[in-house]
C-alpha atoms as a PDB file:
ATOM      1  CA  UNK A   1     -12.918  -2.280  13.821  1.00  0.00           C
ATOM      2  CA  UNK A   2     -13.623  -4.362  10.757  1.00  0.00           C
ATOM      3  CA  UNK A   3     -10.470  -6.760   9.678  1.00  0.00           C
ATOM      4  CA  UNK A   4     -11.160  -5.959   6.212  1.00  0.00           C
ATOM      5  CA  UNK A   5      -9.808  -2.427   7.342  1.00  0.00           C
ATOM      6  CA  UNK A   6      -6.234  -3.829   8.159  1.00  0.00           C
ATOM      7  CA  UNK A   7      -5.993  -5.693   5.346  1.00  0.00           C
ATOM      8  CA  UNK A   8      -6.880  -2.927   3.120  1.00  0.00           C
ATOM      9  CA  UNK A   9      -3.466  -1.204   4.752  1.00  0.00           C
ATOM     10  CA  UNK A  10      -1.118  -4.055   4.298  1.00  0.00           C
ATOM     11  CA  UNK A  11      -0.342  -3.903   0.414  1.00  0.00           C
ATOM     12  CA  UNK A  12       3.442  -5.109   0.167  1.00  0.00           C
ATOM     13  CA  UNK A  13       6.001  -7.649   0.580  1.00  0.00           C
ATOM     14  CA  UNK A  14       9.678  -8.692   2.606  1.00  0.00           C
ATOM     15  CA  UNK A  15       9.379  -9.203   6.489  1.00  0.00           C
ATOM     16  CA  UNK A  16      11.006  -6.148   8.209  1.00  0.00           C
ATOM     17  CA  UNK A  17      13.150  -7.504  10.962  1.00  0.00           C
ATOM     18  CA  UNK A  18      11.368  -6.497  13.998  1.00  0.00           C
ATOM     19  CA  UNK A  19      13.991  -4.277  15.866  1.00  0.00           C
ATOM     20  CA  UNK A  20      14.231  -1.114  14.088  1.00  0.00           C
ATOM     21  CA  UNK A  21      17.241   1.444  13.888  1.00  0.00           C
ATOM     22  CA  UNK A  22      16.734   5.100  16.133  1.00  0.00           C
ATOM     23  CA  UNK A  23      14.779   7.468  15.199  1.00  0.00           C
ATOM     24  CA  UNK A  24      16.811   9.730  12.766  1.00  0.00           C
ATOM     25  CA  UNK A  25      18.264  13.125  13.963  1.00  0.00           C
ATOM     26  CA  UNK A  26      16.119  15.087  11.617  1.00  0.00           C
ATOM     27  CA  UNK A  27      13.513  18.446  11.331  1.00  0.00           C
ATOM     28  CA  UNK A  28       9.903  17.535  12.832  1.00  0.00           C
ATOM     29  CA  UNK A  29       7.771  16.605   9.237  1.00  0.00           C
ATOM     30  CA  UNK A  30      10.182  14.592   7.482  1.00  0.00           C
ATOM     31  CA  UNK A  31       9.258  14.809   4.095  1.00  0.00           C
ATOM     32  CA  UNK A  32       8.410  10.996   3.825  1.00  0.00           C
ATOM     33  CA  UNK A  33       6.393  11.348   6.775  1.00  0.00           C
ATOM     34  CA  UNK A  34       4.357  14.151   4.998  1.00  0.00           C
ATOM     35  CA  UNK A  35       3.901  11.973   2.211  1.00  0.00           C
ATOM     36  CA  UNK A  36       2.154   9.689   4.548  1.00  0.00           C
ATOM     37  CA  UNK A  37       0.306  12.616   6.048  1.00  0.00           C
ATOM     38  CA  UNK A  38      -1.322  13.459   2.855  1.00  0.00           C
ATOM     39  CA  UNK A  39      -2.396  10.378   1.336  1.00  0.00           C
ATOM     40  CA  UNK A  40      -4.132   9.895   5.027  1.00  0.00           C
ATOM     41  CA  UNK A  41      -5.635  13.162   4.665  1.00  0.00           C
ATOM     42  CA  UNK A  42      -7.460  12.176   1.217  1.00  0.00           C
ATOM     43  CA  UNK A  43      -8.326   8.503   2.692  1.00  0.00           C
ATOM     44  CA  UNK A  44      -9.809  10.050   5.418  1.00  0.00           C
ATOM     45  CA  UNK A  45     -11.531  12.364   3.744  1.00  0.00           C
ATOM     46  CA  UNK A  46     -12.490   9.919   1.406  1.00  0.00           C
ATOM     47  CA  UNK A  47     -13.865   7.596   4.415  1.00  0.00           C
ATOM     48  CA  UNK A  48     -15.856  10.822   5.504  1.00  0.00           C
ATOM     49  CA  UNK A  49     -17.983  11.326   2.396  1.00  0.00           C
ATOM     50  CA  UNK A  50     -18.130   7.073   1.800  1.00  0.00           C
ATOM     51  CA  UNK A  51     -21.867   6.913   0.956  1.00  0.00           C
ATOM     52  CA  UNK A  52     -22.308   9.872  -0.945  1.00  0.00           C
ATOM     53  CA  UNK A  53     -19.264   9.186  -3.414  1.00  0.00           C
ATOM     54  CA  UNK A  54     -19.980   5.586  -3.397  1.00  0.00           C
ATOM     55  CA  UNK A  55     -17.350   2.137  -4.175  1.00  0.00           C
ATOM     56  CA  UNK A  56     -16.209   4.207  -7.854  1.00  0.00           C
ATOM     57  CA  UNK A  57     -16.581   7.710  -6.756  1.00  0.00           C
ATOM     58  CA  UNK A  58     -14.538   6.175  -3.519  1.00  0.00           C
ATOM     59  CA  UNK A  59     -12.023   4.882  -6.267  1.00  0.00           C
ATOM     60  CA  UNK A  60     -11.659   7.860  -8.464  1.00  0.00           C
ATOM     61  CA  UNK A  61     -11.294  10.213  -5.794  1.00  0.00           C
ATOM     62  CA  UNK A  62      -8.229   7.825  -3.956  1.00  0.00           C
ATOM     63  CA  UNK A  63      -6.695   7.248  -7.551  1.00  0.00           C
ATOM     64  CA  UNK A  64      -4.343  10.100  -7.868  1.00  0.00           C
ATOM     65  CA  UNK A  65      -3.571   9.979  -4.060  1.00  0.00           C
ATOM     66  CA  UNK A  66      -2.371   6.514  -4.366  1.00  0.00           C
ATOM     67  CA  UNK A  67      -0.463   7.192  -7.702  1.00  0.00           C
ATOM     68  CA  UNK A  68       1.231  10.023  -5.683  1.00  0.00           C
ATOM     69  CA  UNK A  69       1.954   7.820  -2.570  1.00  0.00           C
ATOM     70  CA  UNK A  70       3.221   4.848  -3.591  1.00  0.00           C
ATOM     71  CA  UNK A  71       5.877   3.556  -5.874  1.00  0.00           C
ATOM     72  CA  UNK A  72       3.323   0.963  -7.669  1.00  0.00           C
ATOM     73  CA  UNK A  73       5.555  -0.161 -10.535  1.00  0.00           C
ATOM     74  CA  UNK A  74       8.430  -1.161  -7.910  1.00  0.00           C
ATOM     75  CA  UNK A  75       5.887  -2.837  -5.675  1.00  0.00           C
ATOM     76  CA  UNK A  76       4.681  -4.971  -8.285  1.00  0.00           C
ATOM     77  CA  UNK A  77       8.234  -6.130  -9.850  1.00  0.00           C
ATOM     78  CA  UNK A  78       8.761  -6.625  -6.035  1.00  0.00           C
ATOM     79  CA  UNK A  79       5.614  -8.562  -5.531  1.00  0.00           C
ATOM     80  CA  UNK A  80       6.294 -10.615  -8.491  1.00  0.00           C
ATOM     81  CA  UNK A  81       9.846 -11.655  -7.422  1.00  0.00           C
ATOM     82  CA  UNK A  82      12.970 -12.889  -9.509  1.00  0.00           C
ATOM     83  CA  UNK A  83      10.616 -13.937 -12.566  1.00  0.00           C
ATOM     84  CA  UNK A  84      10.248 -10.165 -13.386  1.00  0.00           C
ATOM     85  CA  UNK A  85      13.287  -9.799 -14.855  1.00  0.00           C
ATOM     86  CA  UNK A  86      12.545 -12.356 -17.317  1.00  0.00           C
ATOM     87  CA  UNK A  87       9.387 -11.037 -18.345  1.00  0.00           C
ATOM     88  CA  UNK A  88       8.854  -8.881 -21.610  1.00  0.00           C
ATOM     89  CA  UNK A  89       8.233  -4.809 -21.135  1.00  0.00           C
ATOM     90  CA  UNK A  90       4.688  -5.464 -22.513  1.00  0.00           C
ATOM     91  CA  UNK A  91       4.023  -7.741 -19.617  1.00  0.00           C
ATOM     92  CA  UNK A  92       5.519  -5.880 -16.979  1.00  0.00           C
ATOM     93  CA  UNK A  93       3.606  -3.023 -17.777  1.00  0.00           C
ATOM     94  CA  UNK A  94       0.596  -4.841 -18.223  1.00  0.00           C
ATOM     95  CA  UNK A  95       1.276  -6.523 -14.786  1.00  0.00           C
ATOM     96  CA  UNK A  96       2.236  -2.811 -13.062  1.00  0.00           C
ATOM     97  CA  UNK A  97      -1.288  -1.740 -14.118  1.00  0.00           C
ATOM     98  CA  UNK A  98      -3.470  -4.687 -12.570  1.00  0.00           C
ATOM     99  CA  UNK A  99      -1.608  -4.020  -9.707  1.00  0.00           C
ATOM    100  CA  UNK A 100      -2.014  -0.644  -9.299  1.00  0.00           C
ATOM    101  CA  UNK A 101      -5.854  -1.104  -9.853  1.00  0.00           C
ATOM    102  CA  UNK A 102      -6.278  -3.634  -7.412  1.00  0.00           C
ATOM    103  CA  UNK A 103      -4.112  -1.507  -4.846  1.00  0.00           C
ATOM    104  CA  UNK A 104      -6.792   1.321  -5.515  1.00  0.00           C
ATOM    105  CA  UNK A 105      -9.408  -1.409  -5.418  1.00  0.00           C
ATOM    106  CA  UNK A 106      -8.396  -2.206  -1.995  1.00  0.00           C
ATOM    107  CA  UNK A 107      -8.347   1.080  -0.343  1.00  0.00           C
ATOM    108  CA  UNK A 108     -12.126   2.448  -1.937  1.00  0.00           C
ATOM    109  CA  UNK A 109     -13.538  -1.486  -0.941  1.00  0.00           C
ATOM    110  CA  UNK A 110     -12.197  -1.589   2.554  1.00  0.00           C
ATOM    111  CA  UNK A 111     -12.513   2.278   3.866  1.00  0.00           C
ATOM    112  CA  UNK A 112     -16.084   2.214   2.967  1.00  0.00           C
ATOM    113  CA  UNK A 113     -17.532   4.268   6.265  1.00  0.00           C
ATOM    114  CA  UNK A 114     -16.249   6.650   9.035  1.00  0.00           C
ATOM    115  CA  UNK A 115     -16.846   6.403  12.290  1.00  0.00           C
ATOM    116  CA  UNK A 116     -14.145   8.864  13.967  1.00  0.00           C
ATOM    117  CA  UNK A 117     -11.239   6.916  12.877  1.00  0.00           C
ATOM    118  CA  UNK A 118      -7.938   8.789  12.535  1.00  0.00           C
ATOM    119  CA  UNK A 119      -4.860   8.158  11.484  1.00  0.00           C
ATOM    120  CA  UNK A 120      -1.501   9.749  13.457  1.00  0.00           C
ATOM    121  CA  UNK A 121       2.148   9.766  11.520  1.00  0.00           C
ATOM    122  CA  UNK A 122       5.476  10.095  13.209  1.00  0.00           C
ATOM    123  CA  UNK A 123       6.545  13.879  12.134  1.00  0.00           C
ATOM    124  CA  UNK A 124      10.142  12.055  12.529  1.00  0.00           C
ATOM    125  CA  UNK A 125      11.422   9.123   9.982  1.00  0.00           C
ATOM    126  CA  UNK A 126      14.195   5.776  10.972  1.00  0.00           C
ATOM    127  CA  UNK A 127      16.641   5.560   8.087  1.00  0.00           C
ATOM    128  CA  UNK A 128      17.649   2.354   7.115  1.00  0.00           C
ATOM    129  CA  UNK A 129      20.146   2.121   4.319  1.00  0.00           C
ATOM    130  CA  UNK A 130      19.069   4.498   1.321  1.00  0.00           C
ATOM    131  CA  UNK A 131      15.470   4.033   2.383  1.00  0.00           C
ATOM    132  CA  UNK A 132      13.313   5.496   5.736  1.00  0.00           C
ATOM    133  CA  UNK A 133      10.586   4.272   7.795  1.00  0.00           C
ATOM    134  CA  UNK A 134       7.898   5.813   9.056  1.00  0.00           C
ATOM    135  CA  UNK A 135       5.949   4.822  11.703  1.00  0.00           C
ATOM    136  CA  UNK A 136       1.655   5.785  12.084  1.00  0.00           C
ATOM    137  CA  UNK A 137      -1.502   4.470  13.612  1.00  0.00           C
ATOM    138  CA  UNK A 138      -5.094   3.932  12.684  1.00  0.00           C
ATOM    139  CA  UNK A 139      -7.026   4.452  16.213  1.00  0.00           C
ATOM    140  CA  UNK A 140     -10.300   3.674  16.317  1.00  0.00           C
ATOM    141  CA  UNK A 141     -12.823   3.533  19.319  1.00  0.00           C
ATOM    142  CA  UNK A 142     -11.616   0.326  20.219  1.00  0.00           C
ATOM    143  CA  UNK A 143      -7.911  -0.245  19.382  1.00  0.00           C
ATOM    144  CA  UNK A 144      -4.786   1.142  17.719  1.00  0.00           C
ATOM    145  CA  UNK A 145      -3.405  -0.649  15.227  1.00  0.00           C
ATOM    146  CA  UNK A 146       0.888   0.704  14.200  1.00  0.00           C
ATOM    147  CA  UNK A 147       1.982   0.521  10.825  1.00  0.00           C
ATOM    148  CA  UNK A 148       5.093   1.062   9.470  1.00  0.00           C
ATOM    149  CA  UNK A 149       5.815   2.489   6.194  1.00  0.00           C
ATOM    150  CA  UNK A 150       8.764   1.758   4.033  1.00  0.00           C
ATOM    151  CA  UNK A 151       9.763   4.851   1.806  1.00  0.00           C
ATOM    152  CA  UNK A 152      12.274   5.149  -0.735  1.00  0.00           C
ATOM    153  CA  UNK A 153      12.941   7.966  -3.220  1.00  0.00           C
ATOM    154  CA  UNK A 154      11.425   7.753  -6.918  1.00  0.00           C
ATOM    155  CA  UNK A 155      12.231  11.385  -9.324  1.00  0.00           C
ATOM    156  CA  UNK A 156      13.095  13.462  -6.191  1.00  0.00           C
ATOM    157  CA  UNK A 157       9.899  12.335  -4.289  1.00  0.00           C
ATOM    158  CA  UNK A 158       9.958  10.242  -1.203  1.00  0.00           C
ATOM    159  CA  UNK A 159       7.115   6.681  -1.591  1.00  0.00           C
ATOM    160  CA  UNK A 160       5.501   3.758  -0.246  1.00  0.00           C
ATOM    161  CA  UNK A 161       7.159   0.564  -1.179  1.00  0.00           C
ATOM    162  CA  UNK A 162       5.826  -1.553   1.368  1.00  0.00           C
ATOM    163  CA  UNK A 163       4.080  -1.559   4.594  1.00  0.00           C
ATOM    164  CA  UNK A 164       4.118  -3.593   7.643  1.00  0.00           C
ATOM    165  CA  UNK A 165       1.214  -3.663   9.770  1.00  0.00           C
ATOM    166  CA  UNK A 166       1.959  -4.078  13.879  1.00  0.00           C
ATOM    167  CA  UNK A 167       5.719  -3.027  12.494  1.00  0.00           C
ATOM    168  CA  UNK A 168       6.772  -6.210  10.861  1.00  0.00           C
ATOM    169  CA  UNK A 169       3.875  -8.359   9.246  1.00  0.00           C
ATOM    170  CA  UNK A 170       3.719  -7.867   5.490  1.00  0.00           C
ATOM    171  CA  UNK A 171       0.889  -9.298   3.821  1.00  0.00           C
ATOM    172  CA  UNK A 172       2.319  -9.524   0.904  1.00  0.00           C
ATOM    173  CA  UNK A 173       5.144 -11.521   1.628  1.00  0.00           C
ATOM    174  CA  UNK A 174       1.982 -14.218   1.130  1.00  0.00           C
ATOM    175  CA  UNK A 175       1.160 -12.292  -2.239  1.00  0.00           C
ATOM    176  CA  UNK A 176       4.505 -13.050  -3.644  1.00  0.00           C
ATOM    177  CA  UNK A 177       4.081 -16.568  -2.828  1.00  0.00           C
ATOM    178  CA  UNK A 178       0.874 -16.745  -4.259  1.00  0.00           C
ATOM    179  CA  UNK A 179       1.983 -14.527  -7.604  1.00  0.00           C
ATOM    180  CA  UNK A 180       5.007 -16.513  -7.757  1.00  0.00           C
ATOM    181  CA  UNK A 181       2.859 -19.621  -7.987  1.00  0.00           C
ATOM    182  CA  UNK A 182       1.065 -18.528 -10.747  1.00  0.00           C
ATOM    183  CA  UNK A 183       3.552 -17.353 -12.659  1.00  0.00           C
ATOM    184  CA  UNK A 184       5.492 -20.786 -12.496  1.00  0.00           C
ATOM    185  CA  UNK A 185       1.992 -22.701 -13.581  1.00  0.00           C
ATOM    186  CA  UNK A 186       0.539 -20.051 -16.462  1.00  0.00           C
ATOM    187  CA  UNK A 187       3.229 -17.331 -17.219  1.00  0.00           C
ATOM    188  CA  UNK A 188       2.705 -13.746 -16.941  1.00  0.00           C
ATOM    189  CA  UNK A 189      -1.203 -13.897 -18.491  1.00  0.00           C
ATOM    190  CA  UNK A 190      -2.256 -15.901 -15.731  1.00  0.00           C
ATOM    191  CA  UNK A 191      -0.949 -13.581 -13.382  1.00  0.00           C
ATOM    192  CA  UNK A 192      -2.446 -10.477 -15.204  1.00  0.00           C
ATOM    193  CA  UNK A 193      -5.587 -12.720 -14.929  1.00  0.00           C
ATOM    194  CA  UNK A 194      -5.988 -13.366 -11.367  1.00  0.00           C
ATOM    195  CA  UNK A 195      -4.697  -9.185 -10.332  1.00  0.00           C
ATOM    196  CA  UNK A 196      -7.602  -8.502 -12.494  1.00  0.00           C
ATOM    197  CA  UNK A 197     -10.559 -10.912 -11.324  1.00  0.00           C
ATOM    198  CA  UNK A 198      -8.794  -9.707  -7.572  1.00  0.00           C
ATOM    199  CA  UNK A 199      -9.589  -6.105  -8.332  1.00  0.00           C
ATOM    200  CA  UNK A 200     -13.086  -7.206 -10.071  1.00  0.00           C
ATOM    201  CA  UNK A 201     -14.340  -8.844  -7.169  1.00  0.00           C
ATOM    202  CA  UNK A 202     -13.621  -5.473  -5.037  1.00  0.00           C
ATOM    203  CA  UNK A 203     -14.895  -3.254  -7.831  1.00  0.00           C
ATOM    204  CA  UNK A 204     -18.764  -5.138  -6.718  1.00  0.00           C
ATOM    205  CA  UNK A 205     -21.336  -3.107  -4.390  1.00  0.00           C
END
């Protein structure tokens, strides 16, 4: 199992205490758990035909999955911290779209082969506040690895706005660290900077 792998799943921010409410009393297939289900089923998929499509077929093809999975705009005001509220619409949206590249970046660099990996979802989702989680698995020949997604609903559909890999680590509770340093030392450009050089540097065969 190549780390690479596990870091290409953990995309977000804020620590997730580590004791989680019940599972809710709801139908098997929650809807945010299907939402999970089918961006697995394209990454999978995607992970299945990895050398023929190659890194940008690889990123085209896990493009519109990702768009439809995750909330990217929140993540990135989220992954930016207080400062986004002081920055200009121009910035923000320039900020929301190096993020969402280097997101997609992420996911065609690091799921680059297949060797019989799967990925299992919860059918059932924990509710916690006005948002759910919902617990999967990659399992791989040699170890399971649990992740737990955060969803909360954007225009009637349920998304990702974090994810916490073992059930609490977020990786990008580092990220936000890291972004907020950058804003504080070269405002908003910098920032847009670095996202892009990040997603750059993936972007290479």
């Amino acid at each position: 199992m190549k780390t690479r792998w596990i870091r290409g799943l953990s995309l977000v921010l804020a620590l997730l205490p580590a004791s989680l409410p019940a599972l809710a009393d709801e139908a098997a297939s929650d809807p945010a758990a299907r939402q999970v289900e089918a961006f697995y089923d394209t990454l999978l998929d995607s992970m299945k035909h990895a050398k023929e499509l190659g890194l940008k077929g690889r990123y085209e093809k896990l493009k519109p999955a990702v768009e439809q999975a995750y909330d990217l705009p929140l993540m990135t005001s989220l992954a930016v911290g207080p400062s986004w509220s002081s920055l200009s619409a121009a910035d923000q949206q320039a900020l929301a779209t190096a993020f969402e590249r280097m997101t997609i970046a992420s996911y065609a660099k690091s799921f680059d082969s297949y060797s019989g990996e799967k990925f299992t979802v919860d059918p059932n989702a924990q509710v916690r506040g006005t948002d759910k989680m919902v617990q999967s698995k990659l399992v791989t020949s040699g170890q399971t690895i649990p992740f737990v997604y955060r969803m909360r609903q954007s225009n009637g559909s349920w998304k990702i706005v974090d994810i916490y890999l073992n059930g609490f680590v977020s990786e990008l509770a580092t990220r936000r660290s890291d972004f907020g340093a950058t804003l504080a030392s070269g405002g908003a450009p910098a920032l847009i900077k670095k996202i892009d050089a990040l997603a750059d540097t993936l972007m290479k065969d």
